[in-house]
N, C-alpha and C. Protein backbone atom coordinates (compact mmCIF):
# COMPACT_ATOMS: atom_id res chain seq x y z
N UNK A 1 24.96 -3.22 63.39
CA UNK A 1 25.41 -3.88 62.18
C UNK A 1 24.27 -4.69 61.57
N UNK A 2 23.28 -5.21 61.96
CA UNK A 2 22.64 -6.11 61.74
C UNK A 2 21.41 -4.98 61.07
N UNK A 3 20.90 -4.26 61.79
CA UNK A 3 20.01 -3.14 60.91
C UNK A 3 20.47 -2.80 59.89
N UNK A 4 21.62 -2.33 59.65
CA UNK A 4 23.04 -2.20 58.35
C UNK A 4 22.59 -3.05 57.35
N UNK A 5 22.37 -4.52 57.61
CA UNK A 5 22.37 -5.48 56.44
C UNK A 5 21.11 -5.90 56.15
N UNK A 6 19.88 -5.78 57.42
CA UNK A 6 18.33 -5.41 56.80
C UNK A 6 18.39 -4.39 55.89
N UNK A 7 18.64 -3.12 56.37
CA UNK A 7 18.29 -1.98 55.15
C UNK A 7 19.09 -2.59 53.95
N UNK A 8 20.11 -3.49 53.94
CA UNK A 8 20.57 -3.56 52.29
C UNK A 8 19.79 -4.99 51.87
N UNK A 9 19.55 -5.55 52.61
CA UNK A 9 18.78 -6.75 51.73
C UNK A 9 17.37 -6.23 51.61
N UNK A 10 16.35 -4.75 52.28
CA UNK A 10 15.31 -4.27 51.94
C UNK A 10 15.62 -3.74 50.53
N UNK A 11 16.86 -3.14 50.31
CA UNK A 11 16.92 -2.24 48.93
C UNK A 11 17.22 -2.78 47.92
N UNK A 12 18.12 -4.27 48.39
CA UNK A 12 18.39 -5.30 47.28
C UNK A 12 16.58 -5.85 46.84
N UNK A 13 15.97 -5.91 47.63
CA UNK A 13 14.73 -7.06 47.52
C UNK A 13 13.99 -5.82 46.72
N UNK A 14 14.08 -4.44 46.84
CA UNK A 14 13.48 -3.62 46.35
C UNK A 14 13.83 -3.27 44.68
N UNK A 15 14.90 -3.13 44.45
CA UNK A 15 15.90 -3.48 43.35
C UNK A 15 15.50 -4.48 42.28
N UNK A 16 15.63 -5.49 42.68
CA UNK A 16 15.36 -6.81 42.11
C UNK A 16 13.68 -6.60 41.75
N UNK A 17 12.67 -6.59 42.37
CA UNK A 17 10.96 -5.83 42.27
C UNK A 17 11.23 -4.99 41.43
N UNK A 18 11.84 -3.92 41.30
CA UNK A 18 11.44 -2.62 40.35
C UNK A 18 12.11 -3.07 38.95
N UNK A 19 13.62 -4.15 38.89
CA UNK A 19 13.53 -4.99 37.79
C UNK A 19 13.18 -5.43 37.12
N UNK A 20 12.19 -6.69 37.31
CA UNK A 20 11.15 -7.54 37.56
C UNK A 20 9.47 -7.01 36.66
N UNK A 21 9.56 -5.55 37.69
CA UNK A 21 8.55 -4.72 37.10
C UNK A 21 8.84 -4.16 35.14
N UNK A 22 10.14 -3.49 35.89
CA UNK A 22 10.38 -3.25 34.00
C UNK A 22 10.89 -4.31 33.15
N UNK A 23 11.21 -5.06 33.48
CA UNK A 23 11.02 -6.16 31.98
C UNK A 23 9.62 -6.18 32.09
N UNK A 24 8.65 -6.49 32.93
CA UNK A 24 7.51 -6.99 32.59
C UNK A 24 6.70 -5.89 31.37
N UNK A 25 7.19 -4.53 31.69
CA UNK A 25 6.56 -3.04 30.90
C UNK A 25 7.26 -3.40 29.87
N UNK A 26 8.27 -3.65 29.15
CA UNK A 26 9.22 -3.83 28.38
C UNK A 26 8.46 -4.49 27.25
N UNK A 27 7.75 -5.84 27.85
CA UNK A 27 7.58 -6.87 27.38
C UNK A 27 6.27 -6.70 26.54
N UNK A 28 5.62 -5.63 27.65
CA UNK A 28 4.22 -5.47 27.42
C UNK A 28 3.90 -4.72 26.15
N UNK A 29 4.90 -3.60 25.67
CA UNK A 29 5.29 -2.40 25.23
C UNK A 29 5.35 -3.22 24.17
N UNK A 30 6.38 -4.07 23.95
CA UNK A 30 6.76 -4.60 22.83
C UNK A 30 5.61 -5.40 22.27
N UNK A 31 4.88 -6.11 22.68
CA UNK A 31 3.77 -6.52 22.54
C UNK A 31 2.64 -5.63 21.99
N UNK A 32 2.34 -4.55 22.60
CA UNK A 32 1.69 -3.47 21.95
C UNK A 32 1.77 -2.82 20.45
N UNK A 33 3.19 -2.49 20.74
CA UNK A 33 4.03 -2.13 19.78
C UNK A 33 3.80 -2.56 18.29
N UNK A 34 3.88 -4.39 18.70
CA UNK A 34 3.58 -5.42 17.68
C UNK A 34 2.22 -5.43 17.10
N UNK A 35 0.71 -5.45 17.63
CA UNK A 35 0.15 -5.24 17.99
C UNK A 35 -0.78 -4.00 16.63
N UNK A 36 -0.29 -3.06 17.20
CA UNK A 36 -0.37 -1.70 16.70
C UNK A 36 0.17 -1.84 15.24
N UNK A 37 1.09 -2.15 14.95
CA UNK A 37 1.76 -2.56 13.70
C UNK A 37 1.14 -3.26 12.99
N UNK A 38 0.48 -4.49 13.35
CA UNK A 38 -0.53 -5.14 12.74
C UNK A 38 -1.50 -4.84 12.67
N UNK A 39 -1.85 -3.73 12.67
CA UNK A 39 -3.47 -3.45 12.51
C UNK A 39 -4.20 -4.09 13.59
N UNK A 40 -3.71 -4.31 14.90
CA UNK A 40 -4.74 -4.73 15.93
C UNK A 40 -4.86 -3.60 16.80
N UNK A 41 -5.59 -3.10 17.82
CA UNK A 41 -5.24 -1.78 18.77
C UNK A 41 -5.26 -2.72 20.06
N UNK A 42 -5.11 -3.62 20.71
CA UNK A 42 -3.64 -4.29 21.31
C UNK A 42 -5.40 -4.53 22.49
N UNK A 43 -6.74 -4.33 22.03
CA UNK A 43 -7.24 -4.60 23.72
C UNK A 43 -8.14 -5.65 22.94
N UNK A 44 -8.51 -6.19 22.03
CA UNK A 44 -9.56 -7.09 22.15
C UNK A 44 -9.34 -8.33 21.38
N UNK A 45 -8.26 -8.39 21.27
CA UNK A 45 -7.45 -9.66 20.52
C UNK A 45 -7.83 -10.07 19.46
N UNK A 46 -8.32 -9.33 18.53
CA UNK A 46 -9.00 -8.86 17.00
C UNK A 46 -8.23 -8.51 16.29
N UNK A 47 -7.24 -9.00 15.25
CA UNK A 47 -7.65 -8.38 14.20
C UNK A 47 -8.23 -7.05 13.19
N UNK A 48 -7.71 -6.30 13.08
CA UNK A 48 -8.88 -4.81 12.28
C UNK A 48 -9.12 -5.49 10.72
N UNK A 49 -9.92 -5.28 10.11
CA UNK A 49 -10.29 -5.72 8.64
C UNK A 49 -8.99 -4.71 7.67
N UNK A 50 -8.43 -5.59 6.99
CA UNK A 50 -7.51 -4.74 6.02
C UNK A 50 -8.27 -3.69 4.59
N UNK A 51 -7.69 -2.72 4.74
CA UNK A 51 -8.74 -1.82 4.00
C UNK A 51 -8.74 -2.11 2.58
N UNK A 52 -9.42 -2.04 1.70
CA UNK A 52 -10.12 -2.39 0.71
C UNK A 52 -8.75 -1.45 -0.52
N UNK A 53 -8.40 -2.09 -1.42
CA UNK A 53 -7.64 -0.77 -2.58
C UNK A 53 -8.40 -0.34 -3.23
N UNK A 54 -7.83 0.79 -3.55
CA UNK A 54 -8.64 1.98 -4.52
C UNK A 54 -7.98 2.72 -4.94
N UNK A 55 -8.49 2.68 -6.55
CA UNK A 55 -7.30 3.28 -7.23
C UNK A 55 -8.36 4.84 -7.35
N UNK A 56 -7.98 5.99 -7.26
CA UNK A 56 -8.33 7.16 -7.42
C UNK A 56 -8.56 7.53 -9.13
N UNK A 57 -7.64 6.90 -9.43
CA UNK A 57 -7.11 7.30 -11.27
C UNK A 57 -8.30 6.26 -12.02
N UNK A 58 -8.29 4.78 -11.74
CA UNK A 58 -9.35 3.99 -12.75
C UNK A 58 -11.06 4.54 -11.79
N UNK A 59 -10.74 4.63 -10.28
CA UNK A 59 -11.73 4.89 -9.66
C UNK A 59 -12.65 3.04 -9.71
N UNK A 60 -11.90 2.75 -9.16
CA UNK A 60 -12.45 1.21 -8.97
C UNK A 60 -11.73 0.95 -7.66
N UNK A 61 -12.32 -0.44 -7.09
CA UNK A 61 -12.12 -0.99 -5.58
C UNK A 61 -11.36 -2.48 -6.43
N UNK A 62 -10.29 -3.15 -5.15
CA UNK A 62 -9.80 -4.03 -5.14
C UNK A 62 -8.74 -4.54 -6.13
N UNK A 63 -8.49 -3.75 -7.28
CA UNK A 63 -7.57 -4.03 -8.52
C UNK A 63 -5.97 -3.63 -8.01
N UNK A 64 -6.39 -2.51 -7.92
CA UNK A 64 -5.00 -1.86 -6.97
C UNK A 64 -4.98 -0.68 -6.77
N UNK A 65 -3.80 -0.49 -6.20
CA UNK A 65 -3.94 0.88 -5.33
C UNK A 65 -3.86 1.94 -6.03
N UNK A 66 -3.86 4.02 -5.95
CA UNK A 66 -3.59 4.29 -6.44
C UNK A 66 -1.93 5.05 -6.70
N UNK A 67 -0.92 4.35 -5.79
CA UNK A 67 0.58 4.65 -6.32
C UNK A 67 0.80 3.62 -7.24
N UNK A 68 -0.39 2.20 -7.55
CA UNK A 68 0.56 0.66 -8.26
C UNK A 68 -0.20 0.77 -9.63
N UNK A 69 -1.06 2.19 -9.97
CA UNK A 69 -1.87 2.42 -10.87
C UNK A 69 -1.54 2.25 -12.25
N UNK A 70 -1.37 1.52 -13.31
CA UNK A 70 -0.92 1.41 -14.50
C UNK A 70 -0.61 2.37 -15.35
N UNK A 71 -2.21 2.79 -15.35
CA UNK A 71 -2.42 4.81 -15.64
C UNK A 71 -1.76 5.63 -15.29
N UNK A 72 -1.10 5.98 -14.19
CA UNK A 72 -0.39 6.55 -13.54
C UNK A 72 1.11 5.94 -13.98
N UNK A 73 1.89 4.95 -13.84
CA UNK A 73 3.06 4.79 -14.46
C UNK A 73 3.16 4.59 -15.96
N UNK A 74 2.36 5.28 -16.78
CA UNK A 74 2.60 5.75 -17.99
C UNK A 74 3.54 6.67 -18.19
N UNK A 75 4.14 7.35 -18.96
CA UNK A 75 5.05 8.59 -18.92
C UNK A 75 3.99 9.42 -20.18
N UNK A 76 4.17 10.38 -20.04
CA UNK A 76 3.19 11.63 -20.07
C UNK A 76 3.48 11.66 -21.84
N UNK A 77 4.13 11.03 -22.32
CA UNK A 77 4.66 11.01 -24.46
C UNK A 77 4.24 9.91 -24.80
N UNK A 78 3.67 8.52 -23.87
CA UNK A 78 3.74 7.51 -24.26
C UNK A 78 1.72 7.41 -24.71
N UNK A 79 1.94 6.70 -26.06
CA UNK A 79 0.48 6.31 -26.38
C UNK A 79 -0.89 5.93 -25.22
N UNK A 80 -1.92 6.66 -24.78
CA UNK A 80 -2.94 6.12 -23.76
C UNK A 80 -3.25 4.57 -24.25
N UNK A 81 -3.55 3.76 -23.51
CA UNK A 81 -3.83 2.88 -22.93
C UNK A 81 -5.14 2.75 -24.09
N UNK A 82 -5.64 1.22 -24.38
CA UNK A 82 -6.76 1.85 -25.54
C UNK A 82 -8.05 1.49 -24.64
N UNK A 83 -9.14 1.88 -25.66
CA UNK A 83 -10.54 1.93 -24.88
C UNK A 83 -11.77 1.07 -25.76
N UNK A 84 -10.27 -0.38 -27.10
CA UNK A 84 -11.52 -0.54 -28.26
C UNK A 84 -11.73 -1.66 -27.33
N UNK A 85 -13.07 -1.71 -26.96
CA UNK A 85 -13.93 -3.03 -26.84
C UNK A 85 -14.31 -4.08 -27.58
N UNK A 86 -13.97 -3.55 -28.68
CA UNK A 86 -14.74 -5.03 -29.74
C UNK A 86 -13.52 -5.92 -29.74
N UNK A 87 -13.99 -6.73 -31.06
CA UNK A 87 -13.29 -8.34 -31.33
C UNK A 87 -11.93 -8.02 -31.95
N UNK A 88 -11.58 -8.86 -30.93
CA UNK A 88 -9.93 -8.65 -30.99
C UNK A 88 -9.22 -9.41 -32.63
N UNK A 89 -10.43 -10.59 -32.95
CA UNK A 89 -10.13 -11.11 -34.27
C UNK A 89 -10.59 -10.40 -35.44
N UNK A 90 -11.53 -9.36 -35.16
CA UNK A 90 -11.74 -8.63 -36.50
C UNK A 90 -10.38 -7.43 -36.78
N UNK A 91 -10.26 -7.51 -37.93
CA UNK A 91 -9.10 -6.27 -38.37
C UNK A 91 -9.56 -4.85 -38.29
N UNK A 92 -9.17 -4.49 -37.71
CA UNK A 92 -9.70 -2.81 -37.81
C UNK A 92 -9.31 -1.76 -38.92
N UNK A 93 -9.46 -0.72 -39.51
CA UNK A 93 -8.53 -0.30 -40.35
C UNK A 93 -7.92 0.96 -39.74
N UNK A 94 -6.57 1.03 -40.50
CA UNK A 94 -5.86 2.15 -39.72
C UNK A 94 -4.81 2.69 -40.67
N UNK A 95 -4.94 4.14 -40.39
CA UNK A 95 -4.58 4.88 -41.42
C UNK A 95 -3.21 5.39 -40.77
N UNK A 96 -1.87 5.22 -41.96
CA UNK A 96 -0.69 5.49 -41.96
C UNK A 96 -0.41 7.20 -42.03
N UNK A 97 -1.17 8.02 -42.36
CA UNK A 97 -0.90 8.97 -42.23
C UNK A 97 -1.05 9.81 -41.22
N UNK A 98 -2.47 9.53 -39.98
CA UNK A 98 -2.83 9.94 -39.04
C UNK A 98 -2.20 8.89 -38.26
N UNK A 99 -1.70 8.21 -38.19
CA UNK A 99 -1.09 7.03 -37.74
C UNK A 99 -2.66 6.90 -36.15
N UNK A 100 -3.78 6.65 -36.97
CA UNK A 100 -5.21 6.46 -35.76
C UNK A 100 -5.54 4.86 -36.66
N UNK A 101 -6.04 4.71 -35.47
CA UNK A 101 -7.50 3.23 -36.35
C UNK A 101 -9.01 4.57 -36.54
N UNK A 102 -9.59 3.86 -37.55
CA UNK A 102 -10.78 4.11 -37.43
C UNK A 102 -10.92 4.30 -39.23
N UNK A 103 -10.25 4.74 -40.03
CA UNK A 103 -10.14 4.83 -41.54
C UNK A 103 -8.83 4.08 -42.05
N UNK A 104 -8.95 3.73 -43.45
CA UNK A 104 -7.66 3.50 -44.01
C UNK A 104 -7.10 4.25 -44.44
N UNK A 105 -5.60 3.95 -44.61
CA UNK A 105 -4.80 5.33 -45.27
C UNK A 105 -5.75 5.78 -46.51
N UNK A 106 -5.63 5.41 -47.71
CA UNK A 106 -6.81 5.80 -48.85
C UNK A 106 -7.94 6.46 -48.66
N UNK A 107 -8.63 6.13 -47.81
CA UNK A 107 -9.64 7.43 -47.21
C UNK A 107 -9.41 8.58 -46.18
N UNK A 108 -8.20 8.51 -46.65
CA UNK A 108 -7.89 9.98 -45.41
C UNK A 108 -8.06 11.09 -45.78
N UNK A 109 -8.70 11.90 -45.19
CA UNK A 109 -9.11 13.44 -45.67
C UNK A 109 -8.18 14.30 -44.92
N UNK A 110 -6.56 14.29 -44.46
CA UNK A 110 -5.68 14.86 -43.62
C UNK A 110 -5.55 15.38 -44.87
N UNK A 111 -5.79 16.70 -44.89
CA UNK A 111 -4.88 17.45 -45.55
C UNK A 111 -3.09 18.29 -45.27
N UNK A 112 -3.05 18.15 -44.15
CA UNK A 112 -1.67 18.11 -43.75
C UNK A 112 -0.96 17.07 -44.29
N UNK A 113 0.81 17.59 -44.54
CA UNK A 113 1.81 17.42 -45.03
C UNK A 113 2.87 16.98 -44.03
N UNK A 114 3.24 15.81 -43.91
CA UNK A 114 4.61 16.22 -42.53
C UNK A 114 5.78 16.24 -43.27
């Protein structure tokens, strides 16, 4: 009887150890896990540098990415985006018939009719 209740307090004590063991993997895992998610690779307690944006479409660094691209959430009927550089206080002229800047209606040479 007494060997009886060694072998069960060996398998209890063994039990309780292999427990013990997996929370500790559990813990570790989850830690990793975390880890990995953050942009760290879990062995040198670093940090990875967050990567730089780039938009493909303006082809520039740091403005934004290219799914948050301005250019890109245009819809494909809507007027481009403009490209005049000059002074925003000078008047430009712009012609009602070509509905463009660059002439006034009165000097328009459109010979089209709409």
């Amino acid at each position: 009887m007494c060997d009886f209740l060694h072998q069960i307090n060996f398998l209890n004590s063994v039990i309780v150890d292999l427990q013990r063991k997996n929370e500790e993997l559990k813990i570790k895992l989850k830690k990793l896990a975390l880890s990995e998610f953050n942009g760290n690779d879990g062995t040198d307690g670093e940090k990875k540098a967050t990567p730089r944006l780039f938009c493909d479409i303006c082809d520039c660094f740091d403005l934004h990415d290219t799914e948050d691209c301005p250019t890109q959430a245009q819809s494909p009927d809507s007027v481009p985006h403009t490209t005049y550089h000059g002074n925003p206080a000078v008047e430009r002229p712009y012609c009602d018939i070509c509905e463009a800047f660059g002439h006034a209606t009165e000097s328009c040479n459109d010979d089209q009719t709409f």
